[in-house]
N, C-alpha and C. Protein backbone atom coordinates (compact mmCIF):
# COMPACT_ATOMS: atom_id res chain seq x y z
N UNK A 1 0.46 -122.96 -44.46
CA UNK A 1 -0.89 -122.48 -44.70
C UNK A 1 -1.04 -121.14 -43.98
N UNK A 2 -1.88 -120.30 -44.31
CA UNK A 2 -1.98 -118.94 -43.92
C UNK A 2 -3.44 -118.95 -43.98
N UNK A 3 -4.31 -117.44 -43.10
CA UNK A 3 -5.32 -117.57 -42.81
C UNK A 3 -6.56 -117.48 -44.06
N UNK A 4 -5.93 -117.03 -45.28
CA UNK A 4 -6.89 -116.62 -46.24
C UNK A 4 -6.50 -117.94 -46.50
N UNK A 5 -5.83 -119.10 -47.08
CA UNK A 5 -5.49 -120.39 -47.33
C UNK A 5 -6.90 -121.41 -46.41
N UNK A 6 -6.67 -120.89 -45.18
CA UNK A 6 -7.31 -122.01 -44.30
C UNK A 6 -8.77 -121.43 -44.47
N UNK A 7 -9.06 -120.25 -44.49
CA UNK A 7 -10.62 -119.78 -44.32
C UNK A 7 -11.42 -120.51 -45.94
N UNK A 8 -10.45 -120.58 -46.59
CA UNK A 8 -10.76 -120.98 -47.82
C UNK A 8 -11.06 -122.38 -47.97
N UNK A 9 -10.31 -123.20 -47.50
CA UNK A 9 -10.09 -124.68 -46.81
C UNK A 9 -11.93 -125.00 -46.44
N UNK A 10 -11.83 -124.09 -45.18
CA UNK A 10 -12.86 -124.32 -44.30
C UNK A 10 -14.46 -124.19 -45.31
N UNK A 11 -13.90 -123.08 -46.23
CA UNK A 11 -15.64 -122.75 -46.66
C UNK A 11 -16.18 -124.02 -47.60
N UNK A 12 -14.67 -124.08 -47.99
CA UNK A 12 -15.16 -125.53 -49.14
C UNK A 12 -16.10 -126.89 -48.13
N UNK A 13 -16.06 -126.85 -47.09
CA UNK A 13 -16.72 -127.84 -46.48
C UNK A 13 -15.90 -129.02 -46.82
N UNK A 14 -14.82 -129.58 -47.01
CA UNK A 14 -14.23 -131.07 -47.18
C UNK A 14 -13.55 -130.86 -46.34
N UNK A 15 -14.07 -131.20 -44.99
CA UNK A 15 -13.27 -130.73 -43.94
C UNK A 15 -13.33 -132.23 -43.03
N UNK A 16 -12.49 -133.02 -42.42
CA UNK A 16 -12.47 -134.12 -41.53
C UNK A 16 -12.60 -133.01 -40.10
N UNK A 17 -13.08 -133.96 -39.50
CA UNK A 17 -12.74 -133.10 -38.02
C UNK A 17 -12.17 -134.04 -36.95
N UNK A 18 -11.27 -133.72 -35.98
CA UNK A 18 -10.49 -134.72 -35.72
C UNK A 18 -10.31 -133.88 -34.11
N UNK A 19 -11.14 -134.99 -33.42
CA UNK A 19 -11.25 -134.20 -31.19
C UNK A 19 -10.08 -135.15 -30.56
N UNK A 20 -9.77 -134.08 -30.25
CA UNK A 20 -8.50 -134.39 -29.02
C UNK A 20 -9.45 -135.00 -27.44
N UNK A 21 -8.94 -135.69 -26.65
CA UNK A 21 -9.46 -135.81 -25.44
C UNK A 21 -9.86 -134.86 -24.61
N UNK A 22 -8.58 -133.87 -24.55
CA UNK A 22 -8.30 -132.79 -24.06
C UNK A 22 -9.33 -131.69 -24.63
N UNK A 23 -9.97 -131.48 -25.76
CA UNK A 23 -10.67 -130.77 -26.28
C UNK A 23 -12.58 -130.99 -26.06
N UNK A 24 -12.65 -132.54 -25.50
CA UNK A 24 -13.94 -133.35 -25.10
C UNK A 24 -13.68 -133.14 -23.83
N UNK A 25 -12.43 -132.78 -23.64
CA UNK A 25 -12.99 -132.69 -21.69
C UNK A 25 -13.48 -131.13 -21.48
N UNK A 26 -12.50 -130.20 -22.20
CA UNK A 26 -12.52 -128.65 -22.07
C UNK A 26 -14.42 -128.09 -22.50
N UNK A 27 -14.87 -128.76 -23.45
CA UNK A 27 -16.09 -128.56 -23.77
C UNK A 27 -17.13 -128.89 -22.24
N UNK A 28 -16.59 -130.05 -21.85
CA UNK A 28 -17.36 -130.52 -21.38
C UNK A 28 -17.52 -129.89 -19.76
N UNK A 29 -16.20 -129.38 -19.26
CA UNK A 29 -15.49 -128.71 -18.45
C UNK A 29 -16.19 -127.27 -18.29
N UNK A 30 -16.43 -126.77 -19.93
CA UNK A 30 -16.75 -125.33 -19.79
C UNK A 30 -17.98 -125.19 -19.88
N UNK A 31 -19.04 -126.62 -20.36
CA UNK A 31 -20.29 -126.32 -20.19
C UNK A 31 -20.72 -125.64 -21.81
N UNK A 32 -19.87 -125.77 -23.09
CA UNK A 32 -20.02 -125.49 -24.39
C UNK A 32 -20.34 -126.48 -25.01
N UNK A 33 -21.52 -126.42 -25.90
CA UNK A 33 -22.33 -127.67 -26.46
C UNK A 33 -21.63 -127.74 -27.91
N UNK A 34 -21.60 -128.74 -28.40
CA UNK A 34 -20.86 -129.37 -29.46
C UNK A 34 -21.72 -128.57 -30.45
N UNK A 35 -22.76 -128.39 -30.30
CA UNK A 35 -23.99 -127.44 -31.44
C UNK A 35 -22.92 -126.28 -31.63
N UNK A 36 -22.80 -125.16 -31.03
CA UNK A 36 -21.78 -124.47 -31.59
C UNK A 36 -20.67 -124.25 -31.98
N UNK A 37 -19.72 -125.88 -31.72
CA UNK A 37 -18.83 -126.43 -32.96
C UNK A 37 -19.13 -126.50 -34.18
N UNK A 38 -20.24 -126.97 -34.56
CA UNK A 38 -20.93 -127.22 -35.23
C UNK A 38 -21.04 -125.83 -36.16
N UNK A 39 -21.72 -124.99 -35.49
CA UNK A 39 -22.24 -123.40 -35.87
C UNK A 39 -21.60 -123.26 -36.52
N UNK A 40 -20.34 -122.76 -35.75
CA UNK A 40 -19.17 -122.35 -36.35
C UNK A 40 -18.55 -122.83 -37.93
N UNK A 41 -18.49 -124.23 -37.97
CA UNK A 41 -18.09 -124.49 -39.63
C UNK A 41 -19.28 -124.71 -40.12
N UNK A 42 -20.36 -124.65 -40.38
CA UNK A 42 -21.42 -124.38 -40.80
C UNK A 42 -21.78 -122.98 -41.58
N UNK A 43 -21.27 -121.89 -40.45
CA UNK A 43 -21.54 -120.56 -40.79
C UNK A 43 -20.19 -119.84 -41.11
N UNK A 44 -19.41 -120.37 -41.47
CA UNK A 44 -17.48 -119.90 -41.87
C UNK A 44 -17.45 -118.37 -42.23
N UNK A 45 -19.11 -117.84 -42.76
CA UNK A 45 -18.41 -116.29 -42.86
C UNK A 45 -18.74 -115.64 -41.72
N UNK A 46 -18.96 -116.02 -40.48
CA UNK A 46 -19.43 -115.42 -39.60
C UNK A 46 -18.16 -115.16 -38.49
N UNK A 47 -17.17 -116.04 -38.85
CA UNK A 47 -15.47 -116.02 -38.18
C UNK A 47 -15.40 -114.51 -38.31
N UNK A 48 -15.13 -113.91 -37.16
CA UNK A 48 -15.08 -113.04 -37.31
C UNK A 48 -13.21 -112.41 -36.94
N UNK A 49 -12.50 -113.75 -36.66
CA UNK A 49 -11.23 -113.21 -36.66
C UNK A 49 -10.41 -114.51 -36.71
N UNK A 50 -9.02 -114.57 -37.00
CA UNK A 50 -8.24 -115.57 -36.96
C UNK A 50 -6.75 -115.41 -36.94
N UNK A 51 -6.21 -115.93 -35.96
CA UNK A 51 -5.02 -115.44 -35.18
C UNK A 51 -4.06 -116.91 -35.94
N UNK A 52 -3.40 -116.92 -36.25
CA UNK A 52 -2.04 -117.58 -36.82
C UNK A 52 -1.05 -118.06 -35.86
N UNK A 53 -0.99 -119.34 -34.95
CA UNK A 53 -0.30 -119.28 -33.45
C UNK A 53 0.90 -120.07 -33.91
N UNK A 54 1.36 -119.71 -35.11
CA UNK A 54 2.95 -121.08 -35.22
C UNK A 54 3.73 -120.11 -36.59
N UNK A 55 4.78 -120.61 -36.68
CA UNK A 55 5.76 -120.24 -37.98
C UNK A 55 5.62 -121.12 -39.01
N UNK A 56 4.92 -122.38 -38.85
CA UNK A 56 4.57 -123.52 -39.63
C UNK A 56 3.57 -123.16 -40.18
N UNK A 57 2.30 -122.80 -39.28
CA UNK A 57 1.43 -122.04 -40.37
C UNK A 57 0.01 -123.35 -39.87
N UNK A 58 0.32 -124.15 -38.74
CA UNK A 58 -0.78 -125.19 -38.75
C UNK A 58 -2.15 -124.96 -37.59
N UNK A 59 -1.10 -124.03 -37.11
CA UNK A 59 -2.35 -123.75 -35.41
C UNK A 59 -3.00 -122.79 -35.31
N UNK A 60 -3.85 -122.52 -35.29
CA UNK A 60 -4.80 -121.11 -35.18
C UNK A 60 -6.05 -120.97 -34.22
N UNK A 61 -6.10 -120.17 -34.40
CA UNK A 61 -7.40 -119.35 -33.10
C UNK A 61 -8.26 -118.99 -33.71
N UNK A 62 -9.68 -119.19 -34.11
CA UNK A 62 -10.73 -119.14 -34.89
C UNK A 62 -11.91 -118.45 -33.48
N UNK A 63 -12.12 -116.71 -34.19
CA UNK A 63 -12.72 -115.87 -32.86
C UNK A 63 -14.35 -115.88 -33.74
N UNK A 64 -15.30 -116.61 -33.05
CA UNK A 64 -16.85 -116.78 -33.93
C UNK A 64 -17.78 -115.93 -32.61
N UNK A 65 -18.61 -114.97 -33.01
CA UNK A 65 -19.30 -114.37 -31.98
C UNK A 65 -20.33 -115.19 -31.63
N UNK A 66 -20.86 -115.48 -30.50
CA UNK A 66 -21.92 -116.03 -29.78
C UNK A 66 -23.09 -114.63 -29.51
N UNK A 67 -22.60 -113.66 -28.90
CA UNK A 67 -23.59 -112.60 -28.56
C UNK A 67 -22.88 -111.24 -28.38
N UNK A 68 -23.87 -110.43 -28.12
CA UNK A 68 -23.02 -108.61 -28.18
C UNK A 68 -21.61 -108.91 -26.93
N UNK A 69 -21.40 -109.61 -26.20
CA UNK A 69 -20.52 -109.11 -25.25
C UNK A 69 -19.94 -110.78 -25.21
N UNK A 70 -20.24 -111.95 -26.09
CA UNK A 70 -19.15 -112.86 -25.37
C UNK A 70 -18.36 -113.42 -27.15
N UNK A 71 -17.72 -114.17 -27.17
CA UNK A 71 -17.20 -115.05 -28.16
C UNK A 71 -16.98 -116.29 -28.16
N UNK A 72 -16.94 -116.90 -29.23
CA UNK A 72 -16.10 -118.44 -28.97
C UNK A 72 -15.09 -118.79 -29.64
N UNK A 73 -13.75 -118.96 -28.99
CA UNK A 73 -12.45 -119.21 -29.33
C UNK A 73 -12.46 -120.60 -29.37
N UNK A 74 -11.94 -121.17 -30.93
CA UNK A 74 -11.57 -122.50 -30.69
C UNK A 74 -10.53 -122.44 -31.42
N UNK A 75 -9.24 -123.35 -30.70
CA UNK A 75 -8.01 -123.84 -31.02
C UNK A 75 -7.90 -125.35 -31.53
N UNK A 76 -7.41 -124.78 -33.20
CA UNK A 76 -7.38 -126.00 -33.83
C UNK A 76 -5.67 -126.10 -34.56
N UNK A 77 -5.75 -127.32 -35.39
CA UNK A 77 -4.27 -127.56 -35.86
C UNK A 77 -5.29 -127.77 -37.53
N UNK A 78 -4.35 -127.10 -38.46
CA UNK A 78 -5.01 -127.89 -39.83
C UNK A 78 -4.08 -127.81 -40.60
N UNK A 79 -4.43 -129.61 -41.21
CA UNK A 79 -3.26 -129.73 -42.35
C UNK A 79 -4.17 -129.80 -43.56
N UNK A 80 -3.71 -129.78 -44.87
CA UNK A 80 -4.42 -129.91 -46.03
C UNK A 80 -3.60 -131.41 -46.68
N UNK A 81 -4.53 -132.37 -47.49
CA UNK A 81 -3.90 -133.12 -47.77
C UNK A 81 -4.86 -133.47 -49.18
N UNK A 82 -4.48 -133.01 -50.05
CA UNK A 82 -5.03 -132.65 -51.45
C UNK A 82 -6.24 -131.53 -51.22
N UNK A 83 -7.34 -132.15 -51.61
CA UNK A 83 -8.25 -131.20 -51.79
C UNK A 83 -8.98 -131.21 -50.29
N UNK A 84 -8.58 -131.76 -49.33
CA UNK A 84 -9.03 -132.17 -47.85
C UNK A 84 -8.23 -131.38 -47.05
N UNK A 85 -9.07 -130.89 -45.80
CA UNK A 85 -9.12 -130.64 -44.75
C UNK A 85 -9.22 -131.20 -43.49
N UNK A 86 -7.84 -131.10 -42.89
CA UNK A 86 -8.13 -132.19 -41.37
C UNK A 86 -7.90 -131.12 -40.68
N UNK A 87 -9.41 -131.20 -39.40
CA UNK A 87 -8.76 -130.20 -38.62
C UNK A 87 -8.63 -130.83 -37.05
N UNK A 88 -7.65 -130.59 -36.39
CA UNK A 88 -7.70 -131.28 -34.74
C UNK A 88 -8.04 -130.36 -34.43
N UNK A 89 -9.24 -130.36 -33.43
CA UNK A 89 -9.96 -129.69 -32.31
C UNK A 89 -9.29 -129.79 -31.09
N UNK A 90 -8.37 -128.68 -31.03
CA UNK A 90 -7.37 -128.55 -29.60
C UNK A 90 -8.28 -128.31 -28.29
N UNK A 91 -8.41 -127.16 -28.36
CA UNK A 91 -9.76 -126.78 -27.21
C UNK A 91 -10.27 -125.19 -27.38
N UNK A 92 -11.43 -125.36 -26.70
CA UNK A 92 -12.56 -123.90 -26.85
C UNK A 92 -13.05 -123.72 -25.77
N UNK A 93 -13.38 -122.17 -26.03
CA UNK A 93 -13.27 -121.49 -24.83
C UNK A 93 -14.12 -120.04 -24.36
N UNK A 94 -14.93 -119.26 -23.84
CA UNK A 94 -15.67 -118.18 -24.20
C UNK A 94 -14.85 -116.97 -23.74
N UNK A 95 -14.86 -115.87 -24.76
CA UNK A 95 -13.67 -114.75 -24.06
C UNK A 95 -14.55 -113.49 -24.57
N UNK A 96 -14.83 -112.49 -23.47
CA UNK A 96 -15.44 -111.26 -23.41
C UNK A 96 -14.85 -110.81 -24.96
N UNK A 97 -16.30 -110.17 -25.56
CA UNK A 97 -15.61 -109.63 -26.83
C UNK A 97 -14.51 -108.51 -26.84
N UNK A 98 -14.84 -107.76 -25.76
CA UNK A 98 -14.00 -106.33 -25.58
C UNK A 98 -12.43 -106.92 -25.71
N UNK A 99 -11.86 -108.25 -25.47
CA UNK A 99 -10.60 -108.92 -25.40
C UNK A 99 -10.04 -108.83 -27.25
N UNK A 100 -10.96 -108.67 -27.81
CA UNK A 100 -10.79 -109.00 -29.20
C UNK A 100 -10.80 -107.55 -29.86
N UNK A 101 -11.45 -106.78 -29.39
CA UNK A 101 -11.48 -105.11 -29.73
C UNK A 101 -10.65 -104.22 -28.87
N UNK A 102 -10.49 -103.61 -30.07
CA UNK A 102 -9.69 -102.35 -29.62
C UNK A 102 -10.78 -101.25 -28.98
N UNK A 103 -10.20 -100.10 -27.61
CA UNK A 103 -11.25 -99.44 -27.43
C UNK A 103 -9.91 -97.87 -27.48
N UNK A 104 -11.07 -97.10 -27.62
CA UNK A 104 -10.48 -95.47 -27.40
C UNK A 104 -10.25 -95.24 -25.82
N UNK A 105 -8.84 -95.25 -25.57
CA UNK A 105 -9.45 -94.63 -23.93
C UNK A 105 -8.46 -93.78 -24.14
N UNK A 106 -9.14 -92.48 -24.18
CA UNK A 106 -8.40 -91.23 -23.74
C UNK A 106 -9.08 -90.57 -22.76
């Protein structure tokens, strides 16, 4: 699967969602409310980036803006299994937007 494959996946909404422990502790750890899990596949054109983390094509980094200066990174695994979407919720995380942009410094 590739990212135009999975964004496509995602908009269709037939999506299972599938939490790791590790991903209920990290939320819970970082003080990130399940509401903007939520947001996020709710509002799929608002992804504003998506990073590809395997040669398999299953793990990715889904970058959704929260506000002018922060983001929310969540690490998921997704397989397709007909017209379905499973996605494991690895873990999420908030990362300064400037991490995601390029800047001019000359």
């Amino acid at each position: 699967m590739d990212c135009y494959q999975l964004m496509k996946l995602i908009r269709s909404k037939n999506i299972e969602f599938i939490e790791t422990v590790h991903f209920q502790n990290r939320l819970a750890g970082r003080n990130i409310p399940h509401e903007w899990i939520r947001e996020v596949f709710n509002n799929p054109k608002k992804i504003v980036g998506i990073i590809q983390q395997d040669e398999v094509g299953e793990k990715f980094l889904l970058y959704y803006p929260l506000s002018d200066d922060k983001d929310l990174v969540i690490v998921i695994k997704a397989r397709q299994a007909k017209s379905k979407l499973y996605l494991t919720l690895i873990t999420a995380y908030l990362q300064e937007k400037r991490r995601r942009m390029k800047t001019n410094e000359k």
